[in-house]
PDB file of N, CA and C in Angstrom:
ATOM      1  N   UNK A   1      89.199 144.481  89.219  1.00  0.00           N
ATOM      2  CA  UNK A   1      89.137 143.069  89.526  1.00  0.00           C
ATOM      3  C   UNK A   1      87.912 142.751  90.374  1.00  0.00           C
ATOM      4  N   UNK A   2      87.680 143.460  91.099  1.00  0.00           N
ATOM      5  CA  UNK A   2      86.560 143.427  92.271  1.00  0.00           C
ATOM      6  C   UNK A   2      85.017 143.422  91.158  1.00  0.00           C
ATOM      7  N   UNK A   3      84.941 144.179  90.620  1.00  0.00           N
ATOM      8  CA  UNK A   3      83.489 143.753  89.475  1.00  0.00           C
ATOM      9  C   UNK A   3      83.932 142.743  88.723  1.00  0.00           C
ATOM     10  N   UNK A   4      84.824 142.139  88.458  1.00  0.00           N
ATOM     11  CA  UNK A   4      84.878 140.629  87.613  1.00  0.00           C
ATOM     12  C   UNK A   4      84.731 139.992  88.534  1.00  0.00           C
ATOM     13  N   UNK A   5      85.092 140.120  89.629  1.00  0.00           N
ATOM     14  CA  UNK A   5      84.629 138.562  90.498  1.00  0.00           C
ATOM     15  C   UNK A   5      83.389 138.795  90.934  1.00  0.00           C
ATOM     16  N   UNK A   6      82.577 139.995  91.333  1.00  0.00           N
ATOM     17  CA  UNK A   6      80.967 139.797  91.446  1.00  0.00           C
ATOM     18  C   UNK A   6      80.648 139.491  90.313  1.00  0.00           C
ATOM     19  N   UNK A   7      80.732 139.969  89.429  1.00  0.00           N
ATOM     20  CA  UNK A   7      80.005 139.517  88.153  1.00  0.00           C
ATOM     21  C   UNK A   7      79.801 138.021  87.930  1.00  0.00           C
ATOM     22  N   UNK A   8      81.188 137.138  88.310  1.00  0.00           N
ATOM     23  CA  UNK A   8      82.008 136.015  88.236  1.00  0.00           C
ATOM     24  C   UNK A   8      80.452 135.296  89.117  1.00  0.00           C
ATOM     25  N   UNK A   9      80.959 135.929  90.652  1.00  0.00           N
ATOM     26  CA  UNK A   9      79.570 135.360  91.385  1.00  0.00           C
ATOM     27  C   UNK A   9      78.590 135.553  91.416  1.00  0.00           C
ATOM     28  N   UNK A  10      77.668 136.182  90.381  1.00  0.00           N
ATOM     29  CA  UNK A  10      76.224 136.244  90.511  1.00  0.00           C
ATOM     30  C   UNK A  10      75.876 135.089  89.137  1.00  0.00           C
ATOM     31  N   UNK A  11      76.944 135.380  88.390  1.00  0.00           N
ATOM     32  CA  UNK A  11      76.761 134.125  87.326  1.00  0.00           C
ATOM     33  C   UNK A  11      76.860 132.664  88.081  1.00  0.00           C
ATOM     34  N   UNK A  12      77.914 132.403  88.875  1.00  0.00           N
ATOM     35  CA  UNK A  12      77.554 130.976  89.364  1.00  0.00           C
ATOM     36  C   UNK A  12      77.006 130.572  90.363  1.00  0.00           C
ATOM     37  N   UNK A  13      76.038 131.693  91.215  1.00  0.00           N
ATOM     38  CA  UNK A  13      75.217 131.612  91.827  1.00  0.00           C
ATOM     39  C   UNK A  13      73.934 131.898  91.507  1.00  0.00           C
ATOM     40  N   UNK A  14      73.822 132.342  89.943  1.00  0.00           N
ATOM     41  CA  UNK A  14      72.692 132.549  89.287  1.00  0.00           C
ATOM     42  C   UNK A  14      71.576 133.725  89.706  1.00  0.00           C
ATOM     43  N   UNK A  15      72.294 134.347  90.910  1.00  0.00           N
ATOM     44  CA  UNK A  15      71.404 135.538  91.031  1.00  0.00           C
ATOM     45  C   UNK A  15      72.233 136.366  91.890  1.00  0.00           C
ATOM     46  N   UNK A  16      71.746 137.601  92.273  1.00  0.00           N
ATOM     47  CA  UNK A  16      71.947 138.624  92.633  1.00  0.00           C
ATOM     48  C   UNK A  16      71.819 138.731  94.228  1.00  0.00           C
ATOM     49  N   UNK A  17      70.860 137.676  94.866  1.00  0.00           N
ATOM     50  CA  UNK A  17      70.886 137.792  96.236  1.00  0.00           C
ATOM     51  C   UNK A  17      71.968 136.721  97.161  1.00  0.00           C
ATOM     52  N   UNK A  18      71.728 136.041  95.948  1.00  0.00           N
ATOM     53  CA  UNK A  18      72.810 134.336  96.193  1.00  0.00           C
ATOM     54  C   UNK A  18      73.939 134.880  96.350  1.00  0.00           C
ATOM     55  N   UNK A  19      74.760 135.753  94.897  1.00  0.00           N
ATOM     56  CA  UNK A  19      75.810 135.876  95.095  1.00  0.00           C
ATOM     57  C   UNK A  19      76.456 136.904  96.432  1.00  0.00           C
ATOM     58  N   UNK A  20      75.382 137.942  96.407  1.00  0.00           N
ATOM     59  CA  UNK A  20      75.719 138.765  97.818  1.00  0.00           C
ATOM     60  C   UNK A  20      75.720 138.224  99.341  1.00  0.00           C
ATOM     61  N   UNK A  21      74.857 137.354  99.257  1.00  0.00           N
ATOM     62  CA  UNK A  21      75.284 136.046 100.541  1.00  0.00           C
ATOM     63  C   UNK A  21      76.601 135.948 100.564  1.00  0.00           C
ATOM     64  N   UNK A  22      76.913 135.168  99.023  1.00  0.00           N
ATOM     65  CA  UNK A  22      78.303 134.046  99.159  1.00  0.00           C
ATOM     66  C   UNK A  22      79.586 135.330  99.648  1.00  0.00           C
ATOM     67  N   UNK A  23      79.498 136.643  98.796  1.00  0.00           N
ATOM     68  CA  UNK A  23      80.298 137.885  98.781  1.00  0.00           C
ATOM     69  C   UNK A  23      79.887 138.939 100.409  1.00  0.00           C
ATOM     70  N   UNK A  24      78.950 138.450 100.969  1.00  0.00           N
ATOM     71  CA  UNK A  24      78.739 139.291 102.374  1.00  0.00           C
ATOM     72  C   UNK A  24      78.636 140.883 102.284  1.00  0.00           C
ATOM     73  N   UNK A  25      77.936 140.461 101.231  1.00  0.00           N
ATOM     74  CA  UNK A  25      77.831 142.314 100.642  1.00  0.00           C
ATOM     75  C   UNK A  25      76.218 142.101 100.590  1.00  0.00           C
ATOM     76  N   UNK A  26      75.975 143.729 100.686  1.00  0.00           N
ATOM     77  CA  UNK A  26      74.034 143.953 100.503  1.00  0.00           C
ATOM     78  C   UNK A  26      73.624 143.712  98.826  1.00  0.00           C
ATOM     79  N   UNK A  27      72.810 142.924  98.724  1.00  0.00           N
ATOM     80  CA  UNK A  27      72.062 142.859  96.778  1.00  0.00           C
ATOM     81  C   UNK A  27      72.171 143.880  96.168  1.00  0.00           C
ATOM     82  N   UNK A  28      71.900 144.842  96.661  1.00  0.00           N
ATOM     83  CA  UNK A  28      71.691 146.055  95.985  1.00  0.00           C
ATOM     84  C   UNK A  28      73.574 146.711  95.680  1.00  0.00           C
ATOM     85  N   UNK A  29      74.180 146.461  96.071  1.00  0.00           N
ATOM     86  CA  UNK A  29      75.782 146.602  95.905  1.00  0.00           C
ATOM     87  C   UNK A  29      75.977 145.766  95.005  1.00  0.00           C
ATOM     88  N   UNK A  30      75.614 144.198  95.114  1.00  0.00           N
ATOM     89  CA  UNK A  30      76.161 143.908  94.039  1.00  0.00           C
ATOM     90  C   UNK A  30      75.591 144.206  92.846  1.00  0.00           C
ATOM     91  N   UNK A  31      74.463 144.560  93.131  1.00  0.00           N
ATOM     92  CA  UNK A  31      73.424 144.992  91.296  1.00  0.00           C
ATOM     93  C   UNK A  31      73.973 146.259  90.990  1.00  0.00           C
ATOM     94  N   UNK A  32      74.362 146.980  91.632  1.00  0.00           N
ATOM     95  CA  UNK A  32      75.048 148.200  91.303  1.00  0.00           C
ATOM     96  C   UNK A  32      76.424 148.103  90.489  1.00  0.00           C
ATOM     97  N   UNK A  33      77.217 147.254  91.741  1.00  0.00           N
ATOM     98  CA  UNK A  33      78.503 146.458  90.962  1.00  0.00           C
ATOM     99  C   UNK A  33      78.253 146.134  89.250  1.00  0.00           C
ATOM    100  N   UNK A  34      77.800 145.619  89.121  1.00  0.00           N
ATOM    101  CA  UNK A  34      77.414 144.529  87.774  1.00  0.00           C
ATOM    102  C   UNK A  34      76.621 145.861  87.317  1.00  0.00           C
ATOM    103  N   UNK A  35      76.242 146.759  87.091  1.00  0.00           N
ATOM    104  CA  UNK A  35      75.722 147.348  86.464  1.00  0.00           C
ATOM    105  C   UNK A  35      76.560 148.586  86.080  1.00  0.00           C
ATOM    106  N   UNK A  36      77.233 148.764  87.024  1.00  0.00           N
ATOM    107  CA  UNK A  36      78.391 149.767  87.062  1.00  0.00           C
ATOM    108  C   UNK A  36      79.883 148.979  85.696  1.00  0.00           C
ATOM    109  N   UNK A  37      79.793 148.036  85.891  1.00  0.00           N
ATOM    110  CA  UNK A  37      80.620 147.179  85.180  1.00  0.00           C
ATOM    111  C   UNK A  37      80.348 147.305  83.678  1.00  0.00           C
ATOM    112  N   UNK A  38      79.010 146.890  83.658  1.00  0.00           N
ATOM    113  CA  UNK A  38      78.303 146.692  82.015  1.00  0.00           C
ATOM    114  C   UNK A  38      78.388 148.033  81.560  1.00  0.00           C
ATOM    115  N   UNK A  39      78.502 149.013  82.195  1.00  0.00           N
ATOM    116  CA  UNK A  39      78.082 150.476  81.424  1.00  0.00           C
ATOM    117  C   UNK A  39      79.333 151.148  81.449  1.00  0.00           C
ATOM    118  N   UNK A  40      80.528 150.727  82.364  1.00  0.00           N
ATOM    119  CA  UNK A  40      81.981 150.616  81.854  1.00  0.00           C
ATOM    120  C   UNK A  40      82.523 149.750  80.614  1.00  0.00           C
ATOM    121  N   UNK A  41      82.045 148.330  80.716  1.00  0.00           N
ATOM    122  CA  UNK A  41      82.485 148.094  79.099  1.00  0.00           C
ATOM    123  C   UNK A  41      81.687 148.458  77.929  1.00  0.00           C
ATOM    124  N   UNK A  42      80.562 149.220  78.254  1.00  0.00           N
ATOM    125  CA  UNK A  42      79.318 149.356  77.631  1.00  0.00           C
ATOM    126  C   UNK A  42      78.655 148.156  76.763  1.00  0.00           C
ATOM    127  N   UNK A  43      78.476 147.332  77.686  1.00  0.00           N
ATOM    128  CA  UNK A  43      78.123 146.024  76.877  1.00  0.00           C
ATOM    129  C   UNK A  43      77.109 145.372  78.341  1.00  0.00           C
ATOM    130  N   UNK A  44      75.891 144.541  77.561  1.00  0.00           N
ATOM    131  CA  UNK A  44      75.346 144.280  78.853  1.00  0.00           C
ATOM    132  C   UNK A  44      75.444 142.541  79.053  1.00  0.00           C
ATOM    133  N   UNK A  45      75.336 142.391  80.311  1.00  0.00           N
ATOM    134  CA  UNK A  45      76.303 141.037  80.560  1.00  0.00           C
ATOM    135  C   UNK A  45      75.340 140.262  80.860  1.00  0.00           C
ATOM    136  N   UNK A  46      73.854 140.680  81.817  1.00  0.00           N
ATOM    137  CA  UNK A  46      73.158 139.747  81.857  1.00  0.00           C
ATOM    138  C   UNK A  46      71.754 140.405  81.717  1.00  0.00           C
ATOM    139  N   UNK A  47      70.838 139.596  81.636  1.00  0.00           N
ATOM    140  CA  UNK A  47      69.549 139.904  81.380  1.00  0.00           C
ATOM    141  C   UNK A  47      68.851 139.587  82.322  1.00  0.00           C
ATOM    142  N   UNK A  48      67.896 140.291  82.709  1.00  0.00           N
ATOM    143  CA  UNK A  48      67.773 140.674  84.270  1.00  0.00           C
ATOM    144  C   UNK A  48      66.012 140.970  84.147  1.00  0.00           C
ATOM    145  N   UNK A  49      65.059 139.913  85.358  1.00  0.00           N
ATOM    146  CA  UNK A  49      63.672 140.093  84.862  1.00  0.00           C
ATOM    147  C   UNK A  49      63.255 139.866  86.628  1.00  0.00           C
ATOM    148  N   UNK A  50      62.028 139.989  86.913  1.00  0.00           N
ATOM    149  CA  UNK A  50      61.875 139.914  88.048  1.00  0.00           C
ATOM    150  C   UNK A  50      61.812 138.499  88.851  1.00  0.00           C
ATOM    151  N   UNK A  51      61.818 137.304  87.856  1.00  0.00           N
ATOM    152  CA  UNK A  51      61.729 135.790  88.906  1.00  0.00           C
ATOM    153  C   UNK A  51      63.259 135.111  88.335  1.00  0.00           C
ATOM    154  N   UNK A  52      64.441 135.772  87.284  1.00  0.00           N
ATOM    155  CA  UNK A  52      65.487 135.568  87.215  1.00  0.00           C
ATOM    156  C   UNK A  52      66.569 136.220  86.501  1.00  0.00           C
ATOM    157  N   UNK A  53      67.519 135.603  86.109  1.00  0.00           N
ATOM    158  CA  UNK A  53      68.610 136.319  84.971  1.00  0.00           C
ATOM    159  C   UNK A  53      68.980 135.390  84.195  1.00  0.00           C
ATOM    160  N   UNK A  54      69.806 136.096  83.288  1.00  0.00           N
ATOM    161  CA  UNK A  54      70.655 134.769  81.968  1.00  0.00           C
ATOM    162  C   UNK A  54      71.417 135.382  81.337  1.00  0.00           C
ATOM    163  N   UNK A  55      72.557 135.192  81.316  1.00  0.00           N
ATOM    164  CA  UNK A  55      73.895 135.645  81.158  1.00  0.00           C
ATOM    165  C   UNK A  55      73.163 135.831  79.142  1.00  0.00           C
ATOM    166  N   UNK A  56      73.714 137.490  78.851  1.00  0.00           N
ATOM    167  CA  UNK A  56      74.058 137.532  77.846  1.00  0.00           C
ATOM    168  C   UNK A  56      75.025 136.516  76.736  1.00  0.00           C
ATOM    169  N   UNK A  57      75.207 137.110  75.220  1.00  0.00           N
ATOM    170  CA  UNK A  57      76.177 135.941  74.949  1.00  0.00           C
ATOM    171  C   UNK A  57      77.575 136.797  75.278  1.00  0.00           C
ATOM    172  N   UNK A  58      77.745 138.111  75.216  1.00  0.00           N
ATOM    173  CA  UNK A  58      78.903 138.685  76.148  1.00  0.00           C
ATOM    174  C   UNK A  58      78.913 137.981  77.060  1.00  0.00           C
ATOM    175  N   UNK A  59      77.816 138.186  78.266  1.00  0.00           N
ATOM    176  CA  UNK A  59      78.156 137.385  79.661  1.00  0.00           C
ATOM    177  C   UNK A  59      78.916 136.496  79.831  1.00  0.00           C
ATOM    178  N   UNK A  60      78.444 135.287  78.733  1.00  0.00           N
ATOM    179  CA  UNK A  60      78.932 133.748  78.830  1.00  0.00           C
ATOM    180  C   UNK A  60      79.987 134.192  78.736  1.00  0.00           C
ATOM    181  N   UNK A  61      80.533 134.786  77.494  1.00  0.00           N
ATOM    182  CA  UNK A  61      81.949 134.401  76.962  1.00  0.00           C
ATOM    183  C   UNK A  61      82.517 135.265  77.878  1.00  0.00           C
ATOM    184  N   UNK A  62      82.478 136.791  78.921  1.00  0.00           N
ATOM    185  CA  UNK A  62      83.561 136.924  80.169  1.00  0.00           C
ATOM    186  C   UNK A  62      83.289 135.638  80.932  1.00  0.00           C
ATOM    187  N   UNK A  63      82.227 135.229  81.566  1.00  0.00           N
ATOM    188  CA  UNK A  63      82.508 134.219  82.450  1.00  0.00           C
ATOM    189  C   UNK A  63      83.223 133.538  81.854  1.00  0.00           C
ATOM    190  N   UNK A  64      83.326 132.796  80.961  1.00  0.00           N
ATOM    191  CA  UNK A  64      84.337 131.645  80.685  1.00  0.00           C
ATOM    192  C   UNK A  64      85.551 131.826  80.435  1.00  0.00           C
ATOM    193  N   UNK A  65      85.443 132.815  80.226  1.00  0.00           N
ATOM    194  CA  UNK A  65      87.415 133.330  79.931  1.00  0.00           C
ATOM    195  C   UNK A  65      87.692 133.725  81.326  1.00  0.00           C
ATOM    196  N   UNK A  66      87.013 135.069  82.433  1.00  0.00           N
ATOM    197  CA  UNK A  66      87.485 134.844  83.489  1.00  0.00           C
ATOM    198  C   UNK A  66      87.365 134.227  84.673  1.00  0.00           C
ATOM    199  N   UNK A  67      86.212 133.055  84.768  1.00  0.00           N
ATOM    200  CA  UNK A  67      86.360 132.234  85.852  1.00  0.00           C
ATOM    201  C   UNK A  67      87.931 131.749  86.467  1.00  0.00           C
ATOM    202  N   UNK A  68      88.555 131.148  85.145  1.00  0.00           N
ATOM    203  CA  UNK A  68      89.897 130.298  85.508  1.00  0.00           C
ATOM    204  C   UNK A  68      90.866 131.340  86.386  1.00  0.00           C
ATOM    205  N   UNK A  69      90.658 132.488  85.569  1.00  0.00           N
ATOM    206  CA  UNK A  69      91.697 133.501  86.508  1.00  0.00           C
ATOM    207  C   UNK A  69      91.323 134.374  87.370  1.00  0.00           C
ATOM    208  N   UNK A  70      90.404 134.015  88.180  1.00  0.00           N
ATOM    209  CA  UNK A  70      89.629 134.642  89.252  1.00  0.00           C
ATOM    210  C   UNK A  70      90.119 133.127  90.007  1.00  0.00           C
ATOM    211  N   UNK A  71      89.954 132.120  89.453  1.00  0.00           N
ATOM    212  CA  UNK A  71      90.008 130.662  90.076  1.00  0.00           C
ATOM    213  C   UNK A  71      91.716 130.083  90.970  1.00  0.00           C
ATOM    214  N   UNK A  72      92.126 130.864  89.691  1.00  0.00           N
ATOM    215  CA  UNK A  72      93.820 131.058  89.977  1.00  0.00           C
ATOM    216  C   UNK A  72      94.219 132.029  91.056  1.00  0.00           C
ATOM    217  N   UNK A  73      94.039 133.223  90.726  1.00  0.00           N
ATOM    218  CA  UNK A  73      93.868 134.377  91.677  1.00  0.00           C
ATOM    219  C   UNK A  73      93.414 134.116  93.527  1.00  0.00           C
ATOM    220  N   UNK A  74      92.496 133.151  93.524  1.00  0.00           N
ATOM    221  CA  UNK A  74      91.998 133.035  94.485  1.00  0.00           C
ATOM    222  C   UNK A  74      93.075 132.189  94.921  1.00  0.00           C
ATOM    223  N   UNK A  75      93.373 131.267  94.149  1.00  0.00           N
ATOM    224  CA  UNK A  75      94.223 129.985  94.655  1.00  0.00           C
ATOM    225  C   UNK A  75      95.904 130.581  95.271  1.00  0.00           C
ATOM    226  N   UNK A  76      96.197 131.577  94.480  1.00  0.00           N
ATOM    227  CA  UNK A  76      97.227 132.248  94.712  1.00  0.00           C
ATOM    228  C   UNK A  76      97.401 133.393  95.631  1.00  0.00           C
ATOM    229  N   UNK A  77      96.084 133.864  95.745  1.00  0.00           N
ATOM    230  CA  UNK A  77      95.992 134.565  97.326  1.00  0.00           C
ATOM    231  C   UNK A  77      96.010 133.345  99.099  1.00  0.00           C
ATOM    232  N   UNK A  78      95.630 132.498  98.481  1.00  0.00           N
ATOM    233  CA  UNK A  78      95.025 131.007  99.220  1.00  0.00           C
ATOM    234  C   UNK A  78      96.579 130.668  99.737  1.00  0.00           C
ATOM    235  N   UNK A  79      97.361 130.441  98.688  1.00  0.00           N
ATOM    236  CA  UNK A  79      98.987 130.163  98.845  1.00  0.00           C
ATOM    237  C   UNK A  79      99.729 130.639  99.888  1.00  0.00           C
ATOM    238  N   UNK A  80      99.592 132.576  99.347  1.00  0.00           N
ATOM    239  CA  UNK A  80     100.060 133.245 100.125  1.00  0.00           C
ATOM    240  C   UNK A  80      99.881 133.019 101.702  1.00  0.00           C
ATOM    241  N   UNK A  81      98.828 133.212 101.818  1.00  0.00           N
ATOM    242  CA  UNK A  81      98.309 133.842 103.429  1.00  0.00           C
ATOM    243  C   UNK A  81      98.791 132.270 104.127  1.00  0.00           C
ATOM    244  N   UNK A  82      98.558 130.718 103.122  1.00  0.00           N
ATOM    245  CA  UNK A  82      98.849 130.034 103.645  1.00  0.00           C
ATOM    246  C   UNK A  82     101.164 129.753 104.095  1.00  0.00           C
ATOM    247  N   UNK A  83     101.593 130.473 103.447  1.00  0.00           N
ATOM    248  CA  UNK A  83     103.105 130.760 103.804  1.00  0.00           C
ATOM    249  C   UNK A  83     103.264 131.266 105.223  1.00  0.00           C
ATOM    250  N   UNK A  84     102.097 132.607 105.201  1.00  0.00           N
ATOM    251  CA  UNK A  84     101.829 133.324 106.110  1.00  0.00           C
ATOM    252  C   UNK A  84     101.844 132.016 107.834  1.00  0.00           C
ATOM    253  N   UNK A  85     101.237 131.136 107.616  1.00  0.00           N
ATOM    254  CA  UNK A  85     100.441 130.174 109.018  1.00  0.00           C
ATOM    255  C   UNK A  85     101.557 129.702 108.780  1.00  0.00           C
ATOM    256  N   UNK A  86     102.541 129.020 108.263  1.00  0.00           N
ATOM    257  CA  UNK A  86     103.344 127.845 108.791  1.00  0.00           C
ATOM    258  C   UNK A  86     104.173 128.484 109.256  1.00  0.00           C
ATOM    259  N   UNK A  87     105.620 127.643 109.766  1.00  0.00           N
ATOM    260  CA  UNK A  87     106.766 127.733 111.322  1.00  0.00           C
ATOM    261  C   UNK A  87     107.495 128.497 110.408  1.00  0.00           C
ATOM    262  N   UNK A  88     108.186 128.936 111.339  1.00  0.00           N
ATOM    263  CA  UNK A  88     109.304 130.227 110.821  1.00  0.00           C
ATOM    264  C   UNK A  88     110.102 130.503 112.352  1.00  0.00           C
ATOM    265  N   UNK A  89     111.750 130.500 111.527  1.00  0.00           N
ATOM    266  CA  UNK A  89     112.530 130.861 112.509  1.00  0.00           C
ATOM    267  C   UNK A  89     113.341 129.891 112.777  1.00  0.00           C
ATOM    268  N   UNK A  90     113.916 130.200 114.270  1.00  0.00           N
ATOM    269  CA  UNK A  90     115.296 128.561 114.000  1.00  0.00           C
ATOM    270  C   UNK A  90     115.371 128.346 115.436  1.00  0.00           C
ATOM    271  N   UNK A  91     115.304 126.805 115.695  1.00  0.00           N
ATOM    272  CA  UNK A  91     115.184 125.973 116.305  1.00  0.00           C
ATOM    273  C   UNK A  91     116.178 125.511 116.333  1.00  0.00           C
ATOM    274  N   UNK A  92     116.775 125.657 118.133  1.00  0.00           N
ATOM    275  CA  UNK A  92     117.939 125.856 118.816  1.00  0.00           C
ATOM    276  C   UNK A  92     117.578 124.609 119.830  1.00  0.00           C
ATOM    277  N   UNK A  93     118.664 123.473 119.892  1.00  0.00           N
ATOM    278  CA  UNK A  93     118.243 122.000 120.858  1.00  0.00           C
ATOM    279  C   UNK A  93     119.845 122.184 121.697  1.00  0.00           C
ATOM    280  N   UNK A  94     119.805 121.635 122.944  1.00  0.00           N
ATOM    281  CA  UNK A  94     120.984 121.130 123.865  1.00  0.00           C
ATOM    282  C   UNK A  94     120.289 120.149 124.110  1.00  0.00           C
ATOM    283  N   UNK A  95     121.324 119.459 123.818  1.00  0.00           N
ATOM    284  CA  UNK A  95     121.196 118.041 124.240  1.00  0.00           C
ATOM    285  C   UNK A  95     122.380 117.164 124.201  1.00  0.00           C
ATOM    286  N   UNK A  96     122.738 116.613 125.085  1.00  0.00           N
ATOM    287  CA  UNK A  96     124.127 115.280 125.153  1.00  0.00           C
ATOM    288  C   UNK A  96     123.736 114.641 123.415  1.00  0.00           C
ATOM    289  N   UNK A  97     125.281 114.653 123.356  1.00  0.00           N
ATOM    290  CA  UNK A  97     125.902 114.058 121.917  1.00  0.00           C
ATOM    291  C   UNK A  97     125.133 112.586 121.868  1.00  0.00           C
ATOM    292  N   UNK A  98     124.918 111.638 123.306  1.00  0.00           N
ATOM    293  CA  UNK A  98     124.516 110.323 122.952  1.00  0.00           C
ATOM    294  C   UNK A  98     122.907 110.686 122.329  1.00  0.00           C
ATOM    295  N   UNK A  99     121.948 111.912 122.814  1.00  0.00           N
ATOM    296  CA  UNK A  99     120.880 112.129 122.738  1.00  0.00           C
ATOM    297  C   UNK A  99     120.623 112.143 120.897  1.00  0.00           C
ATOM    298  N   UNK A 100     121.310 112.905 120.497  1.00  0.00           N
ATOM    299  CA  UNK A 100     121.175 112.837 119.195  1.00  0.00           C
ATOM    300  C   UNK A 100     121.119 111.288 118.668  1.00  0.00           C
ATOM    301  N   UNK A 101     122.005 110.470 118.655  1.00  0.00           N
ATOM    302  CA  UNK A 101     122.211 109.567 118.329  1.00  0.00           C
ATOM    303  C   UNK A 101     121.034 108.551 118.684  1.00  0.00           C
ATOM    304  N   UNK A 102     120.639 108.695 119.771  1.00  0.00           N
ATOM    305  CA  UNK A 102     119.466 108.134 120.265  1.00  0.00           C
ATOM    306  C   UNK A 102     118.009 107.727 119.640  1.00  0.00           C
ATOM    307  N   UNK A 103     117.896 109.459 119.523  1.00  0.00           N
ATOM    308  CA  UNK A 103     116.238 109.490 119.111  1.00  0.00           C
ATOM    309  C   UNK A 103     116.233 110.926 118.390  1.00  0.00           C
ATOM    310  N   UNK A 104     117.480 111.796 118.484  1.00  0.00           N
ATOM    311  CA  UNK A 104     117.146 113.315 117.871  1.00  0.00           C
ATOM    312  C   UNK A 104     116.830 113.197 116.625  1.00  0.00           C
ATOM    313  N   UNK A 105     117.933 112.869 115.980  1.00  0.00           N
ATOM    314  CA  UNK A 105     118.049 112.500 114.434  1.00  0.00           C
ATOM    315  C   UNK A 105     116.398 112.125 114.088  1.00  0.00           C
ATOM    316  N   UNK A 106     115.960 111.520 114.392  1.00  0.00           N
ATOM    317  CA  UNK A 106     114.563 110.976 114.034  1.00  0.00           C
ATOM    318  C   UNK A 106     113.970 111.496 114.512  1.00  0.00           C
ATOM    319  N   UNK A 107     113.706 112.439 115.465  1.00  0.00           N
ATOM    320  CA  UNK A 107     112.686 113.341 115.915  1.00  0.00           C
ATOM    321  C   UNK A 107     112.592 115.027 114.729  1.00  0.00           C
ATOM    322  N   UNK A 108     113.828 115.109 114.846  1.00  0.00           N
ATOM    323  CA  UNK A 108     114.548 116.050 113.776  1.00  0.00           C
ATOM    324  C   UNK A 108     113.873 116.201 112.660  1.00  0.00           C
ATOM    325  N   UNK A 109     114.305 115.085 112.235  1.00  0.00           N
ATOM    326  CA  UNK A 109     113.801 114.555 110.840  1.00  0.00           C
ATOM    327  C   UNK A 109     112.078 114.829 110.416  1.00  0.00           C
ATOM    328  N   UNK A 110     111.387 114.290 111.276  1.00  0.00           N
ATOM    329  CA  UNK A 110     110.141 114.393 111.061  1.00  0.00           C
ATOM    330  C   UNK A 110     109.250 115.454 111.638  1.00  0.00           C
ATOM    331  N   UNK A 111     110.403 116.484 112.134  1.00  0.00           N
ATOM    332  CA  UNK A 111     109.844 117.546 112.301  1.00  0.00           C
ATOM    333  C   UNK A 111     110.022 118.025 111.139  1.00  0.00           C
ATOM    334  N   UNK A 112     111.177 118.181 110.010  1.00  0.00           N
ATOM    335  CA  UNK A 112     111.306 119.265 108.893  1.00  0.00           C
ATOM    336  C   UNK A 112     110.412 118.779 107.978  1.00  0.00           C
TER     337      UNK A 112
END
C-alpha cells in the first residue's frame, strides 16, 4: 500500500521532489519507492527526464483506479483516530431534583 500512495503522490504532485515534501520523506526514497514498484509489477509507470515526468498509459490508468481508494483509505484512517479525540466514559451529576427541572434537562441535552 505504501508504494501506491507514493506513486499516488508524485503523480499529483507531478514530481518526485514535490511529492517527498508533501510525504516528509528524502527524493531519493521516493524515486526508489516508485521504481521499486514498477519493477515489481514489471511495468513502467512514469517517464522520467531531467526538467520532468508523465505518467505512462499504465501510470494513468493505476492512478485513476487507485486515487479513490487511497482517497477512501485516508478518509477512513481520518474517521478512526477521529473516534479516538472525542468524550468517552460516564458522566455522574448530584444535584437537587428541583435542579434538574430547572436548567439540567437542557444543559444535558446539549451536551449529548
Amino acid at each position: 500500500m505504501s508504494d501506491v500512495s507514493i506513486f499516488v503522490a508524485v503523480a499529483q504532485e507531478n514530481g518526485f521532489r514535490a511529492a517527498a515534501d508533501k510525504l516528509k520523506l528524502g527524493a531519493g526514497s521516493v524515486s526508489e519507492a516508485v521504481q521499486r514498484f514498477e519493477d515489481r509489477l514489471g511495468v513502467r509507470l512514469i517517464d522520467r527526464s531531467t526538467r520532468a515526468i508523465a505518467l505512462t498509459k499504465a501510470g494513468e490508468l493505476l492512478y485513476r483506479r487507485s486515487l479513490p481508494a487511497i482517497n477512501d483509505l485516508e478518509t477512513a484512517l481520518k474517521d478512526v483516530h477521529d473516534l479516538n479525540e472525542g468524550l468517552s466514559g460516564t458522566v455522574r451529576l448530584t444535584a437537587p431534583t428541583v435542579a434538574g427541572r430547572l436548567f439540567l434537562d437542557d444543559l444535558i441535552t446539549g451536551f449529548a
